[in-house]
Protein backbone atom coordinates (compact mmCIF):
# COMPACT_ATOMS: atom_id res chain seq x y z
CA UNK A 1 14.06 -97.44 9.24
CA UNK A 2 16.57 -97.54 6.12
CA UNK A 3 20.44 -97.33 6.34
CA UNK A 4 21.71 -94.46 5.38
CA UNK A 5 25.76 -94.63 4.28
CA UNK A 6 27.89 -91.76 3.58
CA UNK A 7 31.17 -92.55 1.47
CA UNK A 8 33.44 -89.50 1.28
CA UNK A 9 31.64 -88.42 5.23
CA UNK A 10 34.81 -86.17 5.65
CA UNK A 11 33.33 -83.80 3.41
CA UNK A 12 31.59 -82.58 6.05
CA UNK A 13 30.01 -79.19 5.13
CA UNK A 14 27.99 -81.68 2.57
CA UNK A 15 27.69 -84.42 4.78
CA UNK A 16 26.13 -81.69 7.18
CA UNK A 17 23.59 -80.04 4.69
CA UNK A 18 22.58 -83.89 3.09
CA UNK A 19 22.31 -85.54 7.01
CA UNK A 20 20.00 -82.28 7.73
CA UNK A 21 17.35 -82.58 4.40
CA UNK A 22 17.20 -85.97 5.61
CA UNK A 23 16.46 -86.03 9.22
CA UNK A 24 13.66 -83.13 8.76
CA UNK A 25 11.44 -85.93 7.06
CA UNK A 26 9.67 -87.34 9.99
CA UNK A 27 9.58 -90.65 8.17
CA UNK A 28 13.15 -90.83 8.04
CA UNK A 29 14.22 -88.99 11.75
CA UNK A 30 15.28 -92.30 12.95
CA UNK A 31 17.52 -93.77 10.45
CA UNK A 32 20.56 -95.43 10.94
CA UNK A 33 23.60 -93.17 9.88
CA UNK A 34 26.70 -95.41 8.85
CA UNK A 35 29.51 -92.24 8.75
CA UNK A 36 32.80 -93.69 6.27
CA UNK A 37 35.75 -91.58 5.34
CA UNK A 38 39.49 -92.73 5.11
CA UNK A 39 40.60 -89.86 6.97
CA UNK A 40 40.33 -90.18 10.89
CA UNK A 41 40.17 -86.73 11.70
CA UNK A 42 37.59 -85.93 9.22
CA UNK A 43 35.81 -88.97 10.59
CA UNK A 44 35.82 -87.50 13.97
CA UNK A 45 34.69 -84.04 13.00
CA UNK A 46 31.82 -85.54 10.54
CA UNK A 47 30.35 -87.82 13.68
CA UNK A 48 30.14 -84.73 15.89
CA UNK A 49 28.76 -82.53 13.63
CA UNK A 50 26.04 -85.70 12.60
CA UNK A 51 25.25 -85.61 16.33
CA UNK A 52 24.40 -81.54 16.75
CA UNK A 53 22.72 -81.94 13.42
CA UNK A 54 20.42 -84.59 15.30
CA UNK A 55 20.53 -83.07 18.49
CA UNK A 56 19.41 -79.57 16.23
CA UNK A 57 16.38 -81.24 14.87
CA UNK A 58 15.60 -83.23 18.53
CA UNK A 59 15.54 -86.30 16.20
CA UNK A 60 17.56 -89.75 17.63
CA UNK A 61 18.96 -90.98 14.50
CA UNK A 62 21.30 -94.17 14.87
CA UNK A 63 24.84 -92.94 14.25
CA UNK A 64 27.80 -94.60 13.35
CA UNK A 65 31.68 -93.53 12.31
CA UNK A 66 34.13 -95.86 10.72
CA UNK A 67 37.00 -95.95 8.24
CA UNK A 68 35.97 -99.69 7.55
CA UNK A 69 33.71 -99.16 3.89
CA UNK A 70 32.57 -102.81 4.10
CA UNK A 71 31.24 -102.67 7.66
CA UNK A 72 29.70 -99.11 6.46
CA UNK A 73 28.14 -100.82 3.16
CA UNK A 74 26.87 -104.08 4.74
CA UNK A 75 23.51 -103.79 4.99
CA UNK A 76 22.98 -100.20 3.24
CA UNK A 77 19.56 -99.19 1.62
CA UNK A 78 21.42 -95.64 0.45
CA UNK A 79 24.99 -94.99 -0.12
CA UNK A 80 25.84 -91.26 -0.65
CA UNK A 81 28.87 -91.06 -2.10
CA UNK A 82 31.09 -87.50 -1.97
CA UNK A 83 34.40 -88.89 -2.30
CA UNK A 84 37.76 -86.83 -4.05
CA UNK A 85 40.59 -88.98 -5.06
CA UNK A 86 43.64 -87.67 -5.12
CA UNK A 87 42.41 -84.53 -3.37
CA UNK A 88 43.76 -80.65 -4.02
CA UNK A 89 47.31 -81.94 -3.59
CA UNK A 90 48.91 -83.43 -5.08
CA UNK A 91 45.50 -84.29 -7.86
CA UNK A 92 44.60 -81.34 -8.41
CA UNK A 93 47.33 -79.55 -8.91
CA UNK A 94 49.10 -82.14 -11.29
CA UNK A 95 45.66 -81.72 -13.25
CA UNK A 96 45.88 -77.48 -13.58
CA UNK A 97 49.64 -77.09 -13.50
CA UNK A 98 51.03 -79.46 -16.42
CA UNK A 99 48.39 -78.65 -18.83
CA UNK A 100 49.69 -74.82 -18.58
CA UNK A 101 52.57 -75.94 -19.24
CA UNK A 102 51.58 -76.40 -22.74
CA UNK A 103 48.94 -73.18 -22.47
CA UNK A 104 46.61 -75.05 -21.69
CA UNK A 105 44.07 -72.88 -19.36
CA UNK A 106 41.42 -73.91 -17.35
CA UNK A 107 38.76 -72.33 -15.33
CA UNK A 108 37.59 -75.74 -13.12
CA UNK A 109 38.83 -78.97 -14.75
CA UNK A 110 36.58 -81.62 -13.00
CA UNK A 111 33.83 -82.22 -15.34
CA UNK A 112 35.02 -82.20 -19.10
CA UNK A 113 38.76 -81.25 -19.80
CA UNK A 114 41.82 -83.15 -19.45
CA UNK A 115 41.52 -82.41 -15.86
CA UNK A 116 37.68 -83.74 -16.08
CA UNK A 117 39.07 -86.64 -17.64
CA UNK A 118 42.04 -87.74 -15.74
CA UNK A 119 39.61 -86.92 -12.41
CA UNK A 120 37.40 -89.46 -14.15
CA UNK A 121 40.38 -92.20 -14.85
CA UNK A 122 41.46 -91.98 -11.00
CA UNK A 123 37.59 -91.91 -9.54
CA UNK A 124 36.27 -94.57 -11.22
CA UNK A 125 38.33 -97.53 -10.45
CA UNK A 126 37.49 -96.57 -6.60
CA UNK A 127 33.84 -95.95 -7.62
CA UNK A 128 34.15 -99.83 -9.04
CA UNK A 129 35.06 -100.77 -6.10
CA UNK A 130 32.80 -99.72 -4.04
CA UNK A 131 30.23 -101.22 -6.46
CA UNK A 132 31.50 -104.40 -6.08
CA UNK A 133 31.16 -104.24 -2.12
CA UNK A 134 27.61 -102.78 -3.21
CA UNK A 135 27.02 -105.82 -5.12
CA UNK A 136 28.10 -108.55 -2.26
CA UNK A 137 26.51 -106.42 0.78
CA UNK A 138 23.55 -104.17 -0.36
CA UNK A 139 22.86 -105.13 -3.80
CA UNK A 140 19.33 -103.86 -4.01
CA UNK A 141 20.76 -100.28 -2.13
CA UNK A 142 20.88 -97.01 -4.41
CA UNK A 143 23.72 -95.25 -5.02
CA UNK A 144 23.60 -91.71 -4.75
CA UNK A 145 26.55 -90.30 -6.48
CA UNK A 146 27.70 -86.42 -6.30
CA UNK A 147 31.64 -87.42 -7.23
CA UNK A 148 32.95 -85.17 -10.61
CA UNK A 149 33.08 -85.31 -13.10
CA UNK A 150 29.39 -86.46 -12.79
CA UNK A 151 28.55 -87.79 -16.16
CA UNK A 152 31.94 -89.42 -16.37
CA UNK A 153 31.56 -91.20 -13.26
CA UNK A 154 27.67 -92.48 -13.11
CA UNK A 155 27.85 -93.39 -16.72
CA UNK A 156 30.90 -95.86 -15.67
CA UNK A 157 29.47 -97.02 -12.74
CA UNK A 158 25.83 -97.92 -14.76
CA UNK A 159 27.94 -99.37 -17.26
CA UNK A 160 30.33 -101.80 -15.71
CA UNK A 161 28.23 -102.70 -12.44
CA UNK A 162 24.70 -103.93 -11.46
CA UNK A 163 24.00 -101.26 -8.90
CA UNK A 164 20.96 -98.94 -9.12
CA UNK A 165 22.80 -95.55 -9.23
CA UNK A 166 21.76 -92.29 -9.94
CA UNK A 167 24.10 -89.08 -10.45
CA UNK A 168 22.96 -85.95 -8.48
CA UNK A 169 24.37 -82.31 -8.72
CA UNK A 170 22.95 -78.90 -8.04
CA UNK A 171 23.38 -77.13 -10.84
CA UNK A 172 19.87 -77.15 -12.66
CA UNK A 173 18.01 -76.06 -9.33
CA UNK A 174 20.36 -73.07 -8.96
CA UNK A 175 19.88 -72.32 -13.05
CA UNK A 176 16.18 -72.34 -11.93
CA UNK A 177 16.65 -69.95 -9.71
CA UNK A 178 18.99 -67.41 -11.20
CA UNK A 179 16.63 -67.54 -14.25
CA UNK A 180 13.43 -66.85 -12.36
CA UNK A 181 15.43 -63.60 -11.03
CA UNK A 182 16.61 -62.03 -13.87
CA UNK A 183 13.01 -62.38 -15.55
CA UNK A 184 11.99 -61.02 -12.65
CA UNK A 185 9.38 -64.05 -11.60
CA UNK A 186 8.74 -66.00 -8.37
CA UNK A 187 10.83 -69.30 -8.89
CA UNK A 188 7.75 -71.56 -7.76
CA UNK A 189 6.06 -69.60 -11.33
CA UNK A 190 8.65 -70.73 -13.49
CA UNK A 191 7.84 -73.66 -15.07
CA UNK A 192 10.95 -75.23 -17.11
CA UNK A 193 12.61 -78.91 -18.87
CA UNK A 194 15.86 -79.22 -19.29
CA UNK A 195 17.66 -81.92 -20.55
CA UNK A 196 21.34 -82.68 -21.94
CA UNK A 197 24.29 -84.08 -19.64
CA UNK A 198 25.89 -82.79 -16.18
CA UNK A 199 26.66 -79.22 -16.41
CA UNK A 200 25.81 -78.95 -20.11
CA UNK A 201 22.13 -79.36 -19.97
CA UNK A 202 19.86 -76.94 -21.78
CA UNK A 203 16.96 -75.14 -20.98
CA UNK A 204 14.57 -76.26 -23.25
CA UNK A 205 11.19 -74.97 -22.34
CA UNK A 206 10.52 -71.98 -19.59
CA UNK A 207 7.36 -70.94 -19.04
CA UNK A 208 5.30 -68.58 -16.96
CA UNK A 209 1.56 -69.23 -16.36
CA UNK A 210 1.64 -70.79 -20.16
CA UNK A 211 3.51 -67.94 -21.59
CA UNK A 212 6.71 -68.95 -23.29
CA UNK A 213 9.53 -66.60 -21.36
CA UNK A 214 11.82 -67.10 -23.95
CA UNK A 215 11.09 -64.19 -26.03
CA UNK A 216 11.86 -62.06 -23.16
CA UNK A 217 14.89 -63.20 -21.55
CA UNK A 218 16.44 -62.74 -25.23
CA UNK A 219 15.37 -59.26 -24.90
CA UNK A 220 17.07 -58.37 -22.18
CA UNK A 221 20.06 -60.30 -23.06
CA UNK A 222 20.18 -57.91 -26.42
CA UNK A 223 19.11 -54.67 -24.25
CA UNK A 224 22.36 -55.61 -21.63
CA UNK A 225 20.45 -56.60 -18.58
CA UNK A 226 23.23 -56.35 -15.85
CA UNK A 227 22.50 -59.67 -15.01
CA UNK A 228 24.34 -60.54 -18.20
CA UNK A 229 27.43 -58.77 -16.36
CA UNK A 230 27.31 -62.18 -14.00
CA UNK A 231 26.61 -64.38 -16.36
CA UNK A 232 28.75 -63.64 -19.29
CA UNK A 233 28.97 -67.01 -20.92
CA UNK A 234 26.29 -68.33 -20.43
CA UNK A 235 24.28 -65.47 -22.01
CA UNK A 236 26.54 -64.89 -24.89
CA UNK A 237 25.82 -68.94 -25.65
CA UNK A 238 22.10 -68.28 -25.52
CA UNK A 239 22.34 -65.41 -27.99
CA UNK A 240 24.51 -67.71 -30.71
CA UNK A 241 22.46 -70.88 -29.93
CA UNK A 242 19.49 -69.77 -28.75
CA UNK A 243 19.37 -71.55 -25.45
CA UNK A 244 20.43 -71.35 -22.12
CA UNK A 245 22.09 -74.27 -20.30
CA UNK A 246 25.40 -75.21 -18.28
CA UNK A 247 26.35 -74.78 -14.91
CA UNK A 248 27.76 -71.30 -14.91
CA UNK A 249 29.82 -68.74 -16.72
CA UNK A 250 33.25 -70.24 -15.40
CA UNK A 251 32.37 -73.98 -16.37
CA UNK A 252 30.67 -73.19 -19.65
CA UNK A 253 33.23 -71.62 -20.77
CA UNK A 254 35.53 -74.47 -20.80
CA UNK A 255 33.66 -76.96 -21.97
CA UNK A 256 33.36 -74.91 -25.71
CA UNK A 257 36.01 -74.00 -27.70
CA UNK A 258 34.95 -70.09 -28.03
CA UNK A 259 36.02 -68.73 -25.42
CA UNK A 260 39.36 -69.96 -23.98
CA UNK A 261 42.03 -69.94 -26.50
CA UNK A 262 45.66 -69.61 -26.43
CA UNK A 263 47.01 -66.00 -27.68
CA UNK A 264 43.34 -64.66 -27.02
CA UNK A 265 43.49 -63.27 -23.68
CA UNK A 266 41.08 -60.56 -24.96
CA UNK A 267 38.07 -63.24 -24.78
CA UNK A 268 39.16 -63.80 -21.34
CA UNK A 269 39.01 -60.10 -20.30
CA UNK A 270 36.00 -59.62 -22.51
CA UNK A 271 33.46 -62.78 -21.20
CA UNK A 272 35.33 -62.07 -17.41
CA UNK A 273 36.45 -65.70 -17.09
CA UNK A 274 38.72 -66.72 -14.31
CA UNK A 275 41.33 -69.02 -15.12
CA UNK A 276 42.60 -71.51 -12.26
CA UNK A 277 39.08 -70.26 -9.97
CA UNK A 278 39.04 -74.03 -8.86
CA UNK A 279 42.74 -73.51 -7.31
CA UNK A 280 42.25 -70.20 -5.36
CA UNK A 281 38.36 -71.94 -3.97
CA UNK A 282 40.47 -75.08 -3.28
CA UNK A 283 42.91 -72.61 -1.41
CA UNK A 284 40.54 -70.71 0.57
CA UNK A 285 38.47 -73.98 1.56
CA UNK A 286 42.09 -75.30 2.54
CA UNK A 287 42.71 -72.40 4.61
CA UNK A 288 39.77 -72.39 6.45
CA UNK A 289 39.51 -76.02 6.88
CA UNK A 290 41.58 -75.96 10.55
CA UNK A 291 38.95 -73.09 12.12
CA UNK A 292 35.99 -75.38 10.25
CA UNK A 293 37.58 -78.43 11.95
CA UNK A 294 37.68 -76.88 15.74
CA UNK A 295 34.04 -75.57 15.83
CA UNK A 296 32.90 -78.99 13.70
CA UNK A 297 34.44 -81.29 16.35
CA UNK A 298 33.61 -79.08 19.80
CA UNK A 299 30.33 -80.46 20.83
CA UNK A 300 29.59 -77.30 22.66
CA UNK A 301 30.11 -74.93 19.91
CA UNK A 302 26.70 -74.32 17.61
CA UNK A 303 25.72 -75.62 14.49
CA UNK A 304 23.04 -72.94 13.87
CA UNK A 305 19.87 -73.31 11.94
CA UNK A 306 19.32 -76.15 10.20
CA UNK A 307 17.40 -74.84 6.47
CA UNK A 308 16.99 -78.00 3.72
CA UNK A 309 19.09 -77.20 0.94
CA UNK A 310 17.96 -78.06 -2.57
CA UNK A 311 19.68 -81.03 -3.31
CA UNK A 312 17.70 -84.01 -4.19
CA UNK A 313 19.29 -86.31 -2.36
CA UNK A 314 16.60 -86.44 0.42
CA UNK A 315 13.70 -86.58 -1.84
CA UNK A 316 14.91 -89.02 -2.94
CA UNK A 317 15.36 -91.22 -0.60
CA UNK A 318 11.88 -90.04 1.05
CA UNK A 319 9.83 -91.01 -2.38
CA UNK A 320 11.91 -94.55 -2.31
CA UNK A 321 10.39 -94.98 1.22
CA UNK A 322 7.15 -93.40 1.55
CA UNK A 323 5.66 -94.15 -2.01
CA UNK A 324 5.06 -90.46 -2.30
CA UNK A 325 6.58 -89.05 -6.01
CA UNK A 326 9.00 -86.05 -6.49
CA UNK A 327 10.39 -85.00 -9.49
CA UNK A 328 14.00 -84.62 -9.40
CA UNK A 329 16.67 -84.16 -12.03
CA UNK A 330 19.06 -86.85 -12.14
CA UNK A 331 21.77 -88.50 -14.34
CA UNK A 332 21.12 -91.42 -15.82
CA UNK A 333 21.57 -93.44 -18.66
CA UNK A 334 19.82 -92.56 -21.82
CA UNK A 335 17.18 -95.51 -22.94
CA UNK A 336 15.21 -92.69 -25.41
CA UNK A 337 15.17 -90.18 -23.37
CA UNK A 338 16.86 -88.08 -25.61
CA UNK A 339 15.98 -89.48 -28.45
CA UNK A 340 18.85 -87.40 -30.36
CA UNK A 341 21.83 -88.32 -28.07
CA UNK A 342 23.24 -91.92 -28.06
CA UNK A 343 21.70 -94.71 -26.12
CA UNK A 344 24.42 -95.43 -23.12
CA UNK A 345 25.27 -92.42 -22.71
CA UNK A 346 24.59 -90.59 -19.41
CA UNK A 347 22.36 -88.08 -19.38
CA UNK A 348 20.82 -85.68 -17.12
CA UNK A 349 17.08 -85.73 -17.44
CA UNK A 350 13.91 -84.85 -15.31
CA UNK A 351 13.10 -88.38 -13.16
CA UNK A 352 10.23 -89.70 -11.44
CA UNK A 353 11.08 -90.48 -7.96
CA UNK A 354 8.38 -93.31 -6.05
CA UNK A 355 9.11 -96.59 -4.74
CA UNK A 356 10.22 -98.05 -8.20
CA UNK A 357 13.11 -96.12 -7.65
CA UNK A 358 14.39 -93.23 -10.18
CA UNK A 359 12.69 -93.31 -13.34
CA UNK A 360 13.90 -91.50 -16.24
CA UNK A 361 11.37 -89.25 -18.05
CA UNK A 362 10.95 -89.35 -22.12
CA UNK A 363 12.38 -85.92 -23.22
CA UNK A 364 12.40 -86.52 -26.85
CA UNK A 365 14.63 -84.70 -29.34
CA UNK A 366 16.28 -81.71 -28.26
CA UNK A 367 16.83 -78.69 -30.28
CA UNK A 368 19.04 -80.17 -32.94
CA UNK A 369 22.54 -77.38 -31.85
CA UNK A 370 22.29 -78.06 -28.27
CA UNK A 371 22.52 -81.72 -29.07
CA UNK A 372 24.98 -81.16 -30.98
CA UNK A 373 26.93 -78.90 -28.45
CA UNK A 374 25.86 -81.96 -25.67
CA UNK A 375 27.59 -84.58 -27.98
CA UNK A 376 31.17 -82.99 -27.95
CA UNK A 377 31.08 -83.41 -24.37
CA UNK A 378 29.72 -86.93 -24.48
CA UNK A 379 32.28 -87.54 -27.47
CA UNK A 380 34.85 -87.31 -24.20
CA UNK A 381 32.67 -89.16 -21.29
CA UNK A 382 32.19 -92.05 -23.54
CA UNK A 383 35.55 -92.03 -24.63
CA UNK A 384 36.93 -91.30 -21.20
CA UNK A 385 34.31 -94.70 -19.96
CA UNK A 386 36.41 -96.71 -22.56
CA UNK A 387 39.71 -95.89 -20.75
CA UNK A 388 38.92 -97.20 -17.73
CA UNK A 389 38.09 -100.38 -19.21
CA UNK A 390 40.73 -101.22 -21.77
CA UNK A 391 43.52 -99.38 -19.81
CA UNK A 392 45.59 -97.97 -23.24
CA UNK A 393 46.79 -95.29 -23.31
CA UNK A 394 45.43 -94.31 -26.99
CA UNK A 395 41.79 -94.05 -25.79
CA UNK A 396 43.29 -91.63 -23.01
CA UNK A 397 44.65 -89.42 -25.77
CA UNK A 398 41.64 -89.54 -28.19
CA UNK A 399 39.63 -88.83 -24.91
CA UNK A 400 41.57 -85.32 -24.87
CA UNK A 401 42.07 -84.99 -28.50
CA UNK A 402 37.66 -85.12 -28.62
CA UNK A 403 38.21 -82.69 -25.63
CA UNK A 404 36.72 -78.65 -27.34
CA UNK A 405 39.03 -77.19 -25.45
CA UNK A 406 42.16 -79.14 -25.05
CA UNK A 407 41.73 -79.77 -29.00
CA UNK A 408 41.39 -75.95 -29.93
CA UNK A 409 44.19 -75.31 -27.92
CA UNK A 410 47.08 -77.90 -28.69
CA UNK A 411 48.20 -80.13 -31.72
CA UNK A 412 47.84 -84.15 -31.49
CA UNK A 413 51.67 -84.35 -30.72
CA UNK A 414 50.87 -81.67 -27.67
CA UNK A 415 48.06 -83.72 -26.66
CA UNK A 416 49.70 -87.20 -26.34
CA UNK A 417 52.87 -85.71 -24.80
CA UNK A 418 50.45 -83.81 -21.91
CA UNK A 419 48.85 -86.69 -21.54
CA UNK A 420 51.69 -89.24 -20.56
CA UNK A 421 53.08 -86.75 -18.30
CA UNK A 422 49.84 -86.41 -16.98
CA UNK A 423 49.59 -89.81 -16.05
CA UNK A 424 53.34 -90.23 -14.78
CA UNK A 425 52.61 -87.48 -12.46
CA UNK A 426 49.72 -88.98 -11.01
CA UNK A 427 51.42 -92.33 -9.79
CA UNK A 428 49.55 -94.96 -7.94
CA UNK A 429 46.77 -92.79 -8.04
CA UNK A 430 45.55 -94.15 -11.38
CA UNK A 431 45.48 -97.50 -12.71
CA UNK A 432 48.20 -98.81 -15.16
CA UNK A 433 47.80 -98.05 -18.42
CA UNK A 434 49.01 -99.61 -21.26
């Protein structure tokens, strides 16, 4: 049976839902379950809550809990890694609350941004890290990463180490979804490819029983469907470009320099978008962690039904073991994939999932304006990749200054300024730069 290793285990309403895909797989039931976090009590809370997840599914998993990441890593076959650094406070914060002090606005700020980028520049050194234990303990093991700013972060981690890594997020299964509902079709019906980077990847074929649904979503777009009402941005981008793509309204919007701008609260009120959501969800989670913590760590109080989620995670690690394919879409680096994005870059593509591992699948060219919309956001992952390797400070302000939004919204002067406070405020949490 493989060994299973969760980095980042204190995030354990994920660590719950990823543990439970895998131990419905009979072939994986009795896995070992290495448990790593650097936080005791979330440590704690994670191994009881692995146990009633077992205990749920009357599967005997092995299970283990430490804050020791090399006793964790030795020996891995998967590493799922969920970790934050720097956390909502004092990371987070820093990254929403001295960018509006030049009016700069931001919806979520940890996938593209300057708070996408300086989450990068404190993740990835850790990320490194990690790799490097990889590399001495479980070098042939597969990194499953779902730490933001996705592209940032994988793209680094394929670039600078020799670990098999593969970026996984959830947002083109639930674009799947919301798009089979507002044409009104079963989701199993709707046939699609998408292709493009992490949370700016575009729809570029959806189908239904050969019929092109293209011509139909437009249709409603133009006739105000109220779906549109939920799905502002999104929409409006598919009527000016013709496609649909992104993660949702509130991250599309700030990765494009339409709809955020400074003096133009009207586009804010108009396309609905909430400025500092990340904050108040960070907030609420924050608020509710204490209850979540009681009924995670009482062995006697329920865990309820476990349902598999639709992260690939588990199918993943099921096609690696049994042989048997899946299709999945992952992030990856682009070898022609796309064949009109940059090699090196990392993109997020269907893959073939079987005992070779993840295998990217050849998408070809894209339509030629979303790859041009995709290359302003990997303008700033590449440039962002470069930071953390030449620690200057210059490629940290051209990484913002190629940022759409932080570049519509402030001068070069504004940008470098931000920046350096930016990276004052954050301390020992990033890496010295030059």
């Amino acid at each position: 049976m493989p060994k299973i290793t969760f980095i980042g285990a204190g995030s354990c309403v994920f660590t719950k839902t990823l543990l439970g895909d895998i131990l419905q797989f009979p072939e994986l039931a009795e896995s070992e379950i290495a448990l790593m976090d650097i936080d005791p009590d979330r440590l704690e809370a994670a191994e009881v809550l692995a146990h009633k997840v077992a205990e749920a599914l009357n599967v005997k998993p092995k299970i283990m809990a430490t804050t020791d990441r090399r006793a964790a890593l030795d020996g891995a076959n998967y590493v799922i890694c969920t970790i934050q650094v720097g956390g909502y406070e004092p990371c987070t914060v820093i990254d929403f609350e001295i960018p509006k002090k030049y009016g700069l606005k931001q919806t979520i700020g940890d996938t593209l941004g300057i708070g996408g980028i300086m989450r990068g520049l404190r993740t990835i050194p850790v990320l490194i890290s990690i790799c490097r234990d990889m590399e001495e303990l479980c070098p042939d093991a597969w990194l499953l990463n779902y730490s933001n700013p996705m592209a940032i972060n994988t793209g680094a981690i394929l670039q600078q180490t020799k670990i098999k890594a593969v970026g996984l997020c959830h947002g083109i299964q639930g674009a799947h979804g919301w798009l089979a509902h507002c044409l009104g079709v079963p989701r199993e019906e709707l046939a699609f490819i998408a292709a493009g980077t992490n949370h700016c990847a575009w729809f570029i074929k959806l189908e239904h029983k050969g019929e092109d649904m293209y011509p139909k979503l437009r249709q409603l777009v133009e006739e105000g469907a109220d779906f549109v009402k939920r799905d502002p941005v999104r929409f409006e981008m598919l009527r000016r470009f013709g496609y649909y793509g992104g993660e949702s309204s509130e991250h599309m919007a700030e990765y494009v320099p339409y709809f955020i701008r400074k003096g133009r609260e009207d586009l804010i009120e108009r396309f609905s978008i909430p400025i500092d959501e990340y904050i108040r969800r960070c907030i609420r989670q924050n608020e509710a962690w204490e209850e979540q913590y009681r009924k995670f760590k009482d062995r006697n109080e329920p865990i309820g039904e476990i349902r598999r989620s639709s992260e690939y995670g588990s199918y993943i690690i099921h096609s690696c073991e049994t042989g048997e394919p899946c299709v999945v879409y992952g992030n990856v680096l682009n070898r022609n994939h796309i064949t009109n994005l940059p090699n090196g870059a990392c993109v997020e593509i269907p893959c073939l999932v079987d005992r070779n591992g993840v295998q990217g699948v050849v998408v070809g060219d894209m339509p030629v304006q979303c790859a041009a919309i995709t290359m302003t956001n990997v303008n700033v992952h590449l440039m962002t990749q470069k930071a953390s390797v030449t620690l200057k400070r210059e490629d940290v302000y051209r990484a913002a200054m190629l940022d759409p939004l932080t570049a519509t919204n402030l001068t070069m002067d504004e940008i470098v300024a931000m920046c350096d406070e930016l990276i004052e405020a954050h301390g020992d949490y990033l890496p010295k730069f030059e």
